[in-house]
N, C-alpha and C. Protein backbone atom coordinates (compact mmCIF):
# COMPACT_ATOMS: atom_id res chain seq x y z
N UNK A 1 103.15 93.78 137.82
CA UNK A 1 101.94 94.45 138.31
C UNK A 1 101.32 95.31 137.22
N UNK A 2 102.09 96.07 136.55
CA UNK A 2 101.99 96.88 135.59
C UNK A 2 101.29 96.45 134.06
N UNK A 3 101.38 94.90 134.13
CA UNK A 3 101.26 94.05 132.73
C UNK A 3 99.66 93.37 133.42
N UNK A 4 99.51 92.80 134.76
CA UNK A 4 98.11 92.28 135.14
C UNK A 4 97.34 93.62 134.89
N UNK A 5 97.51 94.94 135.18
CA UNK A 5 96.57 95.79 135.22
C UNK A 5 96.56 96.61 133.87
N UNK A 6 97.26 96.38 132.45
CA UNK A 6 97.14 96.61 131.73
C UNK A 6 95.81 95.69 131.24
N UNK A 7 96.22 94.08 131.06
CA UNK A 7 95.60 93.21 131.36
C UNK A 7 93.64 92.96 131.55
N UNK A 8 93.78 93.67 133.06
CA UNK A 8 92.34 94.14 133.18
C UNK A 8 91.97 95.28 132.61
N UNK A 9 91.95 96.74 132.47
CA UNK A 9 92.31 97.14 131.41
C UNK A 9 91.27 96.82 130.27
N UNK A 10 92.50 96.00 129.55
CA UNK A 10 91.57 95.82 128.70
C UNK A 10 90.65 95.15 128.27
N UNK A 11 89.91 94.11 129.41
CA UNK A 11 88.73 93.42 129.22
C UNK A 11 88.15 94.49 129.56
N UNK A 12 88.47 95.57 130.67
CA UNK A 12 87.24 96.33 130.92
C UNK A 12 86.93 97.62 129.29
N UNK A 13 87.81 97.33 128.47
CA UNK A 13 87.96 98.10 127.10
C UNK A 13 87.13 97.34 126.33
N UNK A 14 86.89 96.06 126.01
CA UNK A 14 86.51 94.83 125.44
C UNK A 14 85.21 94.71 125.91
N UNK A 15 84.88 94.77 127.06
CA UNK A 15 83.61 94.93 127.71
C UNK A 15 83.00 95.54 126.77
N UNK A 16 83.22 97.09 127.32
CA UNK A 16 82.20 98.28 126.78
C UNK A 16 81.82 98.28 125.60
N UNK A 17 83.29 97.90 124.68
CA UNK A 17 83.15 98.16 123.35
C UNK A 17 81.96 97.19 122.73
N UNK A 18 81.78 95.94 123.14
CA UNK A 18 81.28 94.57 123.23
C UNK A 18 79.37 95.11 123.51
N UNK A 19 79.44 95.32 124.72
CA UNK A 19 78.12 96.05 125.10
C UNK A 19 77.50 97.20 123.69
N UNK A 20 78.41 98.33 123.02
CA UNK A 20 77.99 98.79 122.35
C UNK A 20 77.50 98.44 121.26
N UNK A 21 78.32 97.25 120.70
CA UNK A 21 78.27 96.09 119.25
C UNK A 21 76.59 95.82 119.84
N UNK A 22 76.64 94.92 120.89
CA UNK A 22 74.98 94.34 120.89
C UNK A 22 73.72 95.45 121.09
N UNK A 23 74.65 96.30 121.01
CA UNK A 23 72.99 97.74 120.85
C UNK A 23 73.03 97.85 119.70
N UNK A 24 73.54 97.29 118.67
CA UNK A 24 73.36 97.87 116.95
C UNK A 24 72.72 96.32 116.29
N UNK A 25 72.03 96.59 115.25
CA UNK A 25 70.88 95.18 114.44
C UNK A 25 71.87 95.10 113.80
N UNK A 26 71.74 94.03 113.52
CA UNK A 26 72.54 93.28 111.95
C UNK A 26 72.21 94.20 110.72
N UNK A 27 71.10 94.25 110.57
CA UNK A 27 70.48 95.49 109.13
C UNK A 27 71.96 96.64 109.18
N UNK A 28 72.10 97.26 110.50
CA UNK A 28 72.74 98.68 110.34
C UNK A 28 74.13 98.24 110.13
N UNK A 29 74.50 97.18 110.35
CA UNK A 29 75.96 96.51 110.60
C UNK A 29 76.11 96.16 109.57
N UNK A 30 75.19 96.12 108.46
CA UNK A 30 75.43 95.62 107.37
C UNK A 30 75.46 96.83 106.18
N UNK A 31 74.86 97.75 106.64
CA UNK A 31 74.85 99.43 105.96
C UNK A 31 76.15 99.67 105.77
N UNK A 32 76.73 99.76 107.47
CA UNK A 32 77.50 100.10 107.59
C UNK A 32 78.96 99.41 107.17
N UNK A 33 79.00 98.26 106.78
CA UNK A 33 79.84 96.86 106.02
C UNK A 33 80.27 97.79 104.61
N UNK A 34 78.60 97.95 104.06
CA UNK A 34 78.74 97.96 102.43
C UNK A 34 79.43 99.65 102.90
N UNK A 35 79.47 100.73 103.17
CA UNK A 35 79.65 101.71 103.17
C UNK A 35 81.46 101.58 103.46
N UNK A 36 81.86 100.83 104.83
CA UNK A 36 83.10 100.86 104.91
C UNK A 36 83.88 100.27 103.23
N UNK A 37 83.24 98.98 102.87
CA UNK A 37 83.79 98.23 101.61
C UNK A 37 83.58 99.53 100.38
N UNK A 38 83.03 100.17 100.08
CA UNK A 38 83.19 101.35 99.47
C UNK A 38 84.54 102.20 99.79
N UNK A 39 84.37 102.77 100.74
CA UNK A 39 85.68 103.49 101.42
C UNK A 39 86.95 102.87 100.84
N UNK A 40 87.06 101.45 100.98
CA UNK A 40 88.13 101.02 101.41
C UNK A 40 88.75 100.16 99.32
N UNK A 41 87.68 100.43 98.67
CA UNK A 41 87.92 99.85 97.07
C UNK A 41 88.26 100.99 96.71
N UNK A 42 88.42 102.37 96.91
CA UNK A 42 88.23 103.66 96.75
C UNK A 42 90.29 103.58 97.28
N UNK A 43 90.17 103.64 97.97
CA UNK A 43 91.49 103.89 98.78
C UNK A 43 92.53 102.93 98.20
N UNK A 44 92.32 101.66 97.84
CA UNK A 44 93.06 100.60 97.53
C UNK A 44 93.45 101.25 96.25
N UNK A 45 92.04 101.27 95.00
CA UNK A 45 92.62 102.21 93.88
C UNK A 45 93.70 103.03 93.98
N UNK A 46 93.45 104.01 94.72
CA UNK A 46 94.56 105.00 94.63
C UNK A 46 95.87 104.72 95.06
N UNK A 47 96.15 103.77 96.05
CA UNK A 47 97.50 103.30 96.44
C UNK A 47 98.14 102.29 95.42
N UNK A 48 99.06 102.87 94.32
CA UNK A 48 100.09 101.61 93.47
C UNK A 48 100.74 101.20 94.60
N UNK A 49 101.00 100.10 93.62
CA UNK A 49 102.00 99.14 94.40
C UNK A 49 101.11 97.58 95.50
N UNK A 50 99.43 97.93 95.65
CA UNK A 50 98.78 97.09 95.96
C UNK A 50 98.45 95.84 95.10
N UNK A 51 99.13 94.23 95.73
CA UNK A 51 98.81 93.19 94.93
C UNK A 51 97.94 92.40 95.67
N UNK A 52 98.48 92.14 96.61
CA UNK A 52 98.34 91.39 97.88
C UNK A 52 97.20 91.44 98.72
N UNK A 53 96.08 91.19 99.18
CA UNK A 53 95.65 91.76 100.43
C UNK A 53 94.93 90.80 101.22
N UNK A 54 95.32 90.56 102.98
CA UNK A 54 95.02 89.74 103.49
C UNK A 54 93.63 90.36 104.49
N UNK A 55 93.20 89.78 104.28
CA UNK A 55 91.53 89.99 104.60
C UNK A 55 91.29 88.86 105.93
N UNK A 56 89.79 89.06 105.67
CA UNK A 56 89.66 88.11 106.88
C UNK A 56 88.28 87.74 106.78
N UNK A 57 87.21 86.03 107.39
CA UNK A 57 85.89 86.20 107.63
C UNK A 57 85.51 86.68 108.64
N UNK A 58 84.15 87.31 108.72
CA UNK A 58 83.91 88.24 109.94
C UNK A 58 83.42 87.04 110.62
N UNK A 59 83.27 87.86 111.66
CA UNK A 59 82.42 87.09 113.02
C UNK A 59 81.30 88.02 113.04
N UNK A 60 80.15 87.68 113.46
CA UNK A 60 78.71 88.21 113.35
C UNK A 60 78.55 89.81 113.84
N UNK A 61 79.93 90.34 114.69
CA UNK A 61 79.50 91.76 115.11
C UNK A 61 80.99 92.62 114.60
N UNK A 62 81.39 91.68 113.56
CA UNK A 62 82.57 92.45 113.08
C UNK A 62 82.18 92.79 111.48
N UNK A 63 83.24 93.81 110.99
CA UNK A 63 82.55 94.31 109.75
C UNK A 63 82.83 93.80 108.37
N UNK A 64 81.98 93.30 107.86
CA UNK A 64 82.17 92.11 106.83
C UNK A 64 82.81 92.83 104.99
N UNK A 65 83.89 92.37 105.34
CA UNK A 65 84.39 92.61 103.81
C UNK A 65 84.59 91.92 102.56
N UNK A 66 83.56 90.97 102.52
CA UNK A 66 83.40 89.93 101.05
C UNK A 66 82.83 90.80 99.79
N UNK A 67 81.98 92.14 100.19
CA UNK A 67 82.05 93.09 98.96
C UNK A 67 82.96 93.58 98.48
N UNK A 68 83.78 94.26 99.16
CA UNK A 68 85.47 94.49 98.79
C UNK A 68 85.89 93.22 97.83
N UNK A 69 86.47 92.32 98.43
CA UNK A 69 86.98 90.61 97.81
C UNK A 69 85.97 91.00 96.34
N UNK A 70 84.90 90.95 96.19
CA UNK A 70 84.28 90.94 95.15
C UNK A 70 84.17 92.06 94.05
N UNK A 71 84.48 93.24 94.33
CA UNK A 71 84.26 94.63 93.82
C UNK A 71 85.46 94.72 93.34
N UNK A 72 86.77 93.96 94.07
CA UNK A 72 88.06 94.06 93.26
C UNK A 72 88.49 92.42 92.61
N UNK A 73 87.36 91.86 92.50
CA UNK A 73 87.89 90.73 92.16
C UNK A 73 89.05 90.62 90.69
N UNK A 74 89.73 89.90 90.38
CA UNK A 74 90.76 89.85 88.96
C UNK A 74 91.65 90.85 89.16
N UNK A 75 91.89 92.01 89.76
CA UNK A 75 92.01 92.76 89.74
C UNK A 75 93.60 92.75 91.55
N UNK A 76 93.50 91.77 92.31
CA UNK A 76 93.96 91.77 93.13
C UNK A 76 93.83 90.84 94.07
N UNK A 77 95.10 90.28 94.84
CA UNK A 77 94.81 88.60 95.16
C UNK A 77 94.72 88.98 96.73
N UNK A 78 93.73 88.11 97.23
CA UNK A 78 93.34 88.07 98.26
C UNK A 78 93.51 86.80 98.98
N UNK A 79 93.46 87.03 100.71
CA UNK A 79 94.36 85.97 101.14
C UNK A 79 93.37 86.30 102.80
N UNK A 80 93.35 84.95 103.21
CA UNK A 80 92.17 84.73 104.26
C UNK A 80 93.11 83.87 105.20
N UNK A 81 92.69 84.11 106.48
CA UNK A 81 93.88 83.36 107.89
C UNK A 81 93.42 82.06 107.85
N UNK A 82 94.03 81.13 108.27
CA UNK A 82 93.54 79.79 109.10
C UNK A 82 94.55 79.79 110.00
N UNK A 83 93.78 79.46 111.35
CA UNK A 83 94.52 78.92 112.26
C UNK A 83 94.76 77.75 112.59
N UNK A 84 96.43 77.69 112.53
CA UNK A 84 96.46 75.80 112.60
C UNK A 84 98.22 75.62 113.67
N UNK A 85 97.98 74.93 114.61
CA UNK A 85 98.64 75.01 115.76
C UNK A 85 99.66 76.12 116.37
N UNK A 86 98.15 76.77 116.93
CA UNK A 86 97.93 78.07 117.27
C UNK A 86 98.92 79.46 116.82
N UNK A 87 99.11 79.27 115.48
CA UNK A 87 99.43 80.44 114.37
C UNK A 87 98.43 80.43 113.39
N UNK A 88 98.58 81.74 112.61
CA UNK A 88 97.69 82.10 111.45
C UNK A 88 98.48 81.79 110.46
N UNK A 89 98.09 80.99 109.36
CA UNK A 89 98.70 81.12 108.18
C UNK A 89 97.80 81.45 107.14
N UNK A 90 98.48 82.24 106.09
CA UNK A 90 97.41 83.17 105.04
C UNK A 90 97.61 81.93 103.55
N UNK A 91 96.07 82.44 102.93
CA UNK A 91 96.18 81.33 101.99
C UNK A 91 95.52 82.06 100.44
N UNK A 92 95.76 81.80 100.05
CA UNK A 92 94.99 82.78 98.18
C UNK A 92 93.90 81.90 98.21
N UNK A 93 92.92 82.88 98.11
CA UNK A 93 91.44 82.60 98.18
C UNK A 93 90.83 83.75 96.74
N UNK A 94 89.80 82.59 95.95
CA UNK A 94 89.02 83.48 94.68
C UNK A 94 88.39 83.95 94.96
N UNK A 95 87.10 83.45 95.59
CA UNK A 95 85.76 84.03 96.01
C UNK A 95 85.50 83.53 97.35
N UNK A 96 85.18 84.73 98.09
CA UNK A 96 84.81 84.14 99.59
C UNK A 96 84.14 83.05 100.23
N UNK A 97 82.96 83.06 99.08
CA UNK A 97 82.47 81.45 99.08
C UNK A 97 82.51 80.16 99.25
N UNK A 98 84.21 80.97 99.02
CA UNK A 98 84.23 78.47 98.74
C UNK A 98 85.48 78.81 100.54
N UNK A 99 84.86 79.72 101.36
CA UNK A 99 86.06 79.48 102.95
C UNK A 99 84.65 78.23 103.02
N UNK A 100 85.06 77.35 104.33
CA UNK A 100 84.31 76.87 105.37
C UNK A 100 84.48 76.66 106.10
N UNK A 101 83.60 76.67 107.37
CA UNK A 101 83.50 76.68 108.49
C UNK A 101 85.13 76.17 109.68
N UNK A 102 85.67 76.89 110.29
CA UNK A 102 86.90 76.42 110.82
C UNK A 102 86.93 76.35 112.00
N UNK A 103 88.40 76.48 112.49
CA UNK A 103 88.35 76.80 114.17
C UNK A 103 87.59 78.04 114.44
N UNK A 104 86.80 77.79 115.88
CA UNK A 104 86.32 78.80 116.17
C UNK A 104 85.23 79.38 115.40
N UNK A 105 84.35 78.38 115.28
CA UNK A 105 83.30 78.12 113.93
C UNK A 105 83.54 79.01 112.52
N UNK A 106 84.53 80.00 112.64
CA UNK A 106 85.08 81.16 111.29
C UNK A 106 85.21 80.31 110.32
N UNK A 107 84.34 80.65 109.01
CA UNK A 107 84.96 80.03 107.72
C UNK A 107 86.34 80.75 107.58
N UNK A 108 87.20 79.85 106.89
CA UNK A 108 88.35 79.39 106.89
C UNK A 108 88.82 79.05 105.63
N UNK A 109 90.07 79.24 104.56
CA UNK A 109 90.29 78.55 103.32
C UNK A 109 91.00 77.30 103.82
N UNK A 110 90.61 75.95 102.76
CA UNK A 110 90.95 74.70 102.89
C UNK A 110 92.59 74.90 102.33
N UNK A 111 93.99 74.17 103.03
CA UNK A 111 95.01 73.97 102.57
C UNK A 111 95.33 73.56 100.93
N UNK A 112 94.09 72.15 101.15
CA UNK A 112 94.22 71.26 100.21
C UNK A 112 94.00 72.18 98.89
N UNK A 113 93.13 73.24 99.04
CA UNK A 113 92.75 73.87 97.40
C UNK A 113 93.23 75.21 97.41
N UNK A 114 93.59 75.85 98.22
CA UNK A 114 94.18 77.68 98.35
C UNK A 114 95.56 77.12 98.98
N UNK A 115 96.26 77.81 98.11
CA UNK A 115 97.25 78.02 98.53
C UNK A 115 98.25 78.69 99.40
N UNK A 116 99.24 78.71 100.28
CA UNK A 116 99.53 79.24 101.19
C UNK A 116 100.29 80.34 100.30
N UNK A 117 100.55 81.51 101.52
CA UNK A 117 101.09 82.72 101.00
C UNK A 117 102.18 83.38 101.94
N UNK A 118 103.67 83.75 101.47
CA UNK A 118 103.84 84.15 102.41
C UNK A 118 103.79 85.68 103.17
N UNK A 119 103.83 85.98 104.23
CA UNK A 119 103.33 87.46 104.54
C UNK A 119 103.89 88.27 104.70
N UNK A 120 105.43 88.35 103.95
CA UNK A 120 106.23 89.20 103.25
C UNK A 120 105.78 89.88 102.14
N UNK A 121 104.88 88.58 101.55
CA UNK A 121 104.18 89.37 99.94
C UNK A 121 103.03 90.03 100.28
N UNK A 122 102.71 90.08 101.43
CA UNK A 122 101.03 90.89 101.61
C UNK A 122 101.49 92.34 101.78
N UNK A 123 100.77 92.93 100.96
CA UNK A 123 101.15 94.50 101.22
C UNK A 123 100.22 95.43 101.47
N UNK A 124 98.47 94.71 102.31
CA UNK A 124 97.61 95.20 102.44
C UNK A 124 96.91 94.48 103.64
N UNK A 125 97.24 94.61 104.87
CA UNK A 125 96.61 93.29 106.01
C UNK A 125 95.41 94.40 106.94
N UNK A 126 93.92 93.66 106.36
CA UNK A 126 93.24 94.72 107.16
C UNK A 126 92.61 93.25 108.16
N UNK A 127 93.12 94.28 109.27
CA UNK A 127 92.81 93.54 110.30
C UNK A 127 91.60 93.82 111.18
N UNK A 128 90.81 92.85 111.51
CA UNK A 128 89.63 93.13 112.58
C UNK A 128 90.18 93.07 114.32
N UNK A 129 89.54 93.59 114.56
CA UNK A 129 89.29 94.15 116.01
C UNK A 129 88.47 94.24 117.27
N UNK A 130 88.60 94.16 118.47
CA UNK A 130 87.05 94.60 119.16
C UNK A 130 87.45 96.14 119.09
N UNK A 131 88.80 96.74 119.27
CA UNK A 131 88.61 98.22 119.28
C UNK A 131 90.07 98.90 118.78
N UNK A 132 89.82 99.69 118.53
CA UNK A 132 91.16 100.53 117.97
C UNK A 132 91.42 101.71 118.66
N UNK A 133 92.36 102.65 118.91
CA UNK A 133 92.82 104.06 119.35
C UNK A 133 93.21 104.84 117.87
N UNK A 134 92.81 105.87 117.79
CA UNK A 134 93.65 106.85 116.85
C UNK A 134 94.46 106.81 116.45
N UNK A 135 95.95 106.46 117.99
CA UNK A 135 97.25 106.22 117.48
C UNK A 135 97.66 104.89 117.17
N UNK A 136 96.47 103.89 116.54
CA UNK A 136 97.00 102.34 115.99
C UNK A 136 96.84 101.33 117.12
N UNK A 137 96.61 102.18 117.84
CA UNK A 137 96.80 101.14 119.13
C UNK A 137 95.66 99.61 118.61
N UNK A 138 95.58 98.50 118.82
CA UNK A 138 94.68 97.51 118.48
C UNK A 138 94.38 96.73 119.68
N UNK A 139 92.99 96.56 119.80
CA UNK A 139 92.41 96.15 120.64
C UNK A 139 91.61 94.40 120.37
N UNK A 140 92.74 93.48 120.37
CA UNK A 140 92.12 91.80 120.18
C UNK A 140 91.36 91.07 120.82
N UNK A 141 91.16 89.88 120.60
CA UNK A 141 90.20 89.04 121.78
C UNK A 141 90.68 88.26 122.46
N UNK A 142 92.09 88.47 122.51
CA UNK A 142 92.87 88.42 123.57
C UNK A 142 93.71 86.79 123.52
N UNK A 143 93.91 86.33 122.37
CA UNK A 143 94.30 85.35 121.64
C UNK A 143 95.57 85.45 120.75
N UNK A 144 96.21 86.83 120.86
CA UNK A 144 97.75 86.96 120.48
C UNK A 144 98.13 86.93 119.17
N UNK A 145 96.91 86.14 118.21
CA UNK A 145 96.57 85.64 116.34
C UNK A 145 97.67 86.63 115.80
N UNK A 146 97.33 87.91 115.44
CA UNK A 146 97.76 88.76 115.26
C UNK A 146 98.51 89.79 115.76
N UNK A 147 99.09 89.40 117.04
CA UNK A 147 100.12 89.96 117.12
C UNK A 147 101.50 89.19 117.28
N UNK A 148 101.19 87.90 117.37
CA UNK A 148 102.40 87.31 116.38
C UNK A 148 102.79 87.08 114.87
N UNK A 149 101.57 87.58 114.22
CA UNK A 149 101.57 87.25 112.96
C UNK A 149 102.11 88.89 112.14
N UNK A 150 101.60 90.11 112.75
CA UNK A 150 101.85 91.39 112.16
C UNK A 150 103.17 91.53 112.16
N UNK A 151 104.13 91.24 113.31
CA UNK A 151 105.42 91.75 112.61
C UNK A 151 106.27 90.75 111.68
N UNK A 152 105.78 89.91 110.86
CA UNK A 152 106.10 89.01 109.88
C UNK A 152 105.89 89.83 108.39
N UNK A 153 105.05 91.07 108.65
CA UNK A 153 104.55 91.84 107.65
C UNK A 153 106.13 92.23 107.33
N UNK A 154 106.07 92.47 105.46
CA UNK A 154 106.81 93.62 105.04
C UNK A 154 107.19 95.16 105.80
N UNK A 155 107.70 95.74 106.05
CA UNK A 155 108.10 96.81 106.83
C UNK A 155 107.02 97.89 106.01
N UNK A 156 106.93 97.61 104.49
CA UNK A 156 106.38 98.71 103.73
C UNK A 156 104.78 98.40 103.91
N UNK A 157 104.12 97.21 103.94
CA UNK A 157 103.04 96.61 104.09
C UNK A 157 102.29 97.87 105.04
N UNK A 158 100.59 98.06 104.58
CA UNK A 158 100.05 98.70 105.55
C UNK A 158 99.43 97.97 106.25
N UNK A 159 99.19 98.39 107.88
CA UNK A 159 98.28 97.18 108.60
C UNK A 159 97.19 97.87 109.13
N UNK A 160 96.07 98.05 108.16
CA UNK A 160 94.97 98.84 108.57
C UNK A 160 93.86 98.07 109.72
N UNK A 161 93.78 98.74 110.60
CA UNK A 161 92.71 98.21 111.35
C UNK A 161 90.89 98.87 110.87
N UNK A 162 90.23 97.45 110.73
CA UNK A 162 89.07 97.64 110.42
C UNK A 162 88.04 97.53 111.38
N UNK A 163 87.27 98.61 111.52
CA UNK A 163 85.93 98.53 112.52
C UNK A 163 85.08 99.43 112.44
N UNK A 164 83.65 99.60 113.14
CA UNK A 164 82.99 100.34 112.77
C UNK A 164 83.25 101.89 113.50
N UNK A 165 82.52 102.84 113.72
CA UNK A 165 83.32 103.91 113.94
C UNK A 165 82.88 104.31 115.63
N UNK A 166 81.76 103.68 116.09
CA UNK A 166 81.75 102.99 118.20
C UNK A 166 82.85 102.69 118.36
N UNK A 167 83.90 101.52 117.43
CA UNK A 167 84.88 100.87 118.48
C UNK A 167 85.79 101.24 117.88
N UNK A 168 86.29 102.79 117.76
CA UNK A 168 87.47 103.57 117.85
C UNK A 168 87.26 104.40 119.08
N UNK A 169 88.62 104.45 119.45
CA UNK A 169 88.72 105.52 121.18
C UNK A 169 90.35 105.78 120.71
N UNK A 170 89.72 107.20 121.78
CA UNK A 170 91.19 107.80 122.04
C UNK A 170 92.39 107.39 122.78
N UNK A 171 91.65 106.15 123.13
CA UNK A 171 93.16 105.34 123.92
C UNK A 171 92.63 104.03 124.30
N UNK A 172 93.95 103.17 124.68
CA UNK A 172 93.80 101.79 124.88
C UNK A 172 94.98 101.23 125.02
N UNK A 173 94.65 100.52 126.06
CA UNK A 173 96.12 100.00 126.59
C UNK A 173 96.95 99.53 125.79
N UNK A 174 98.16 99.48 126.05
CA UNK A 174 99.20 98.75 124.92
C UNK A 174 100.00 98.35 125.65
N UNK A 175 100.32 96.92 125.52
CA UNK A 175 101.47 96.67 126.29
C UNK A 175 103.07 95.91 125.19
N UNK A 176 103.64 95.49 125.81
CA UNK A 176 105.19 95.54 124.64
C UNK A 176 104.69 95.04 123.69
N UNK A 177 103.94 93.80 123.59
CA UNK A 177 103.92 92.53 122.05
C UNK A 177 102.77 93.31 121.25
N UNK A 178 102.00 94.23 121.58
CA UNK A 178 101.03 95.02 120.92
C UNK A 178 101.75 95.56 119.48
N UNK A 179 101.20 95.24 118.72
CA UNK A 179 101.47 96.03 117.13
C UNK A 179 100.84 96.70 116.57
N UNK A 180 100.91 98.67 115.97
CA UNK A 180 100.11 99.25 116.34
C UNK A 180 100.08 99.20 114.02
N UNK A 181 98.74 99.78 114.12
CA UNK A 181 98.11 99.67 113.17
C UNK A 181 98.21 101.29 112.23
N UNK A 182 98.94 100.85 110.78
CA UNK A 182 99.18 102.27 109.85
C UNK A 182 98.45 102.90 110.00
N UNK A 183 97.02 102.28 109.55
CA UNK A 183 95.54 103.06 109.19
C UNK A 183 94.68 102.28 110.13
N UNK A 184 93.76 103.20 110.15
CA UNK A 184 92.02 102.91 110.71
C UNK A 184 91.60 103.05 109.64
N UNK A 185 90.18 101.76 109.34
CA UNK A 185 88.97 102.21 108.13
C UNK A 185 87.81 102.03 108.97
N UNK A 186 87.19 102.51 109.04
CA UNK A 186 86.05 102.96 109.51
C UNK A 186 84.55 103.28 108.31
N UNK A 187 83.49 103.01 108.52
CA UNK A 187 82.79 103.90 107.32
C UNK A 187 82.64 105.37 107.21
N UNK A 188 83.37 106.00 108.43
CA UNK A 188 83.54 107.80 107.74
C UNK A 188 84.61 107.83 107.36
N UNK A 189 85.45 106.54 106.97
CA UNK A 189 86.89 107.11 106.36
C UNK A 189 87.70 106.64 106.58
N UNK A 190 89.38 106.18 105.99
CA UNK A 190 90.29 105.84 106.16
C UNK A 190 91.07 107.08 106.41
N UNK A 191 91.78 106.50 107.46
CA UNK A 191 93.23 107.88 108.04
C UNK A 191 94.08 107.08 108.97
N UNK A 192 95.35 108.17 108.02
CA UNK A 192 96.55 107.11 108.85
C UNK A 192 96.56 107.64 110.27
N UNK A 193 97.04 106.59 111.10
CA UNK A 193 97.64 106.64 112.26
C UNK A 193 98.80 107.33 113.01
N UNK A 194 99.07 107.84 114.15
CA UNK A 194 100.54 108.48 114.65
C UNK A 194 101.28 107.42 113.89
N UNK A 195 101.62 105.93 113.83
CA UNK A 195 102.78 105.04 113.58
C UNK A 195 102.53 105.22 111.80
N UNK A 196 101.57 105.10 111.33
CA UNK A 196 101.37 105.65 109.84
C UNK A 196 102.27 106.97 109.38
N UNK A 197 102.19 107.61 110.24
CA UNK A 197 102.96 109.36 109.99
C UNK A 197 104.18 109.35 110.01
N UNK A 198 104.61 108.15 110.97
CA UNK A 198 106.05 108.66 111.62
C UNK A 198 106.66 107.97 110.22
């Protein structure tokens, strides 16, 4: 009973957050893109020990990080999901350019030319979202991608959740298979999480 009404929950979380995305233009979503990708080349600098980082293509109301990929290009290997019988596997990708079009119309890196990676070596997984909580909590589209795929992470690995700064809240359901997220990046800022602290 406890798991159906978590459940609803959080479509009614997914809803709202969803409703707020389609009150914002593409123009401001895109301000707000280049401003988070600032934040977040800024932050990467300062953390040694970053080689790795698994990224992702956006979907039209999520926040697009191919300036990042590009602003650190040579400099740090980047790694993009495909989904292929129904898991994510991460793959080394140069330039965002050459993904195309995949499941779920998302460009996607081809097997045949990027290579797979495994996600022990990623030590940077910023993950998209419809919504996040303060304390890491992550809010998906309800497709499980990533939360079978996050605890495959390194223990040391950070798993920042990325979104704009509408679809953070002070709470959100969580139920057991939920995996909660080090950091939030946002464009006012990266900050770790309660599970970041502990």
């Amino acid at each position: 009973m406890g798991n159906q009404r978590s459940i609803q929950e959080k479509q009614e979380h997914r809803h709202r957050i969803l409703r707020s995305l389609a009150s914002t233009n593409k123009t401001l979503r895109q301000d707000w893109s280049a401003l988070l990708c600032d934040k977040l080349s800024a932050w990467v600098s300062l953390n040694r020990g970053i080689e790795v980082i698994a990224t992702y293509a956006p979907l039209d109301s999520e926040a697009d990080l191919s300036a990042l990929h590009l602003s650190l290009l040579g400099h740090y290997q980047f790694a993009y999901p495909r989904v292929s019988q129904g898991n994510l596997s991460f793959h080394l990708v140069r330039d965002p350019s050459e993904l195309s079009k995949g499941a779920f119309n998302i460009r996607e890196p081809d097997p045949r030319y990027h290579p797979s990676v495994s996600l022990g070596k990623v030590d940077l997984c910023l993950c998209p979202g419809i919504g996040f909580a303060r304390n890491g909590a992550r809010l998906g589209r309800g497709k499980a991608y990533y939360d079978s795929t996050l605890p495959l992470l390194a223990a040391k690995a950070f798993r920042m959740g990325v979104a704009f700064d509408l679809q953070i809240s002070d709470y959100l359901p969580v139920e057991d298979h939920d995996v909660c997220m080090t950091h939030i990046a946002t464009p006012s800022g990266i900050r770790p999480t309660l599970e970041g602290l502990s």
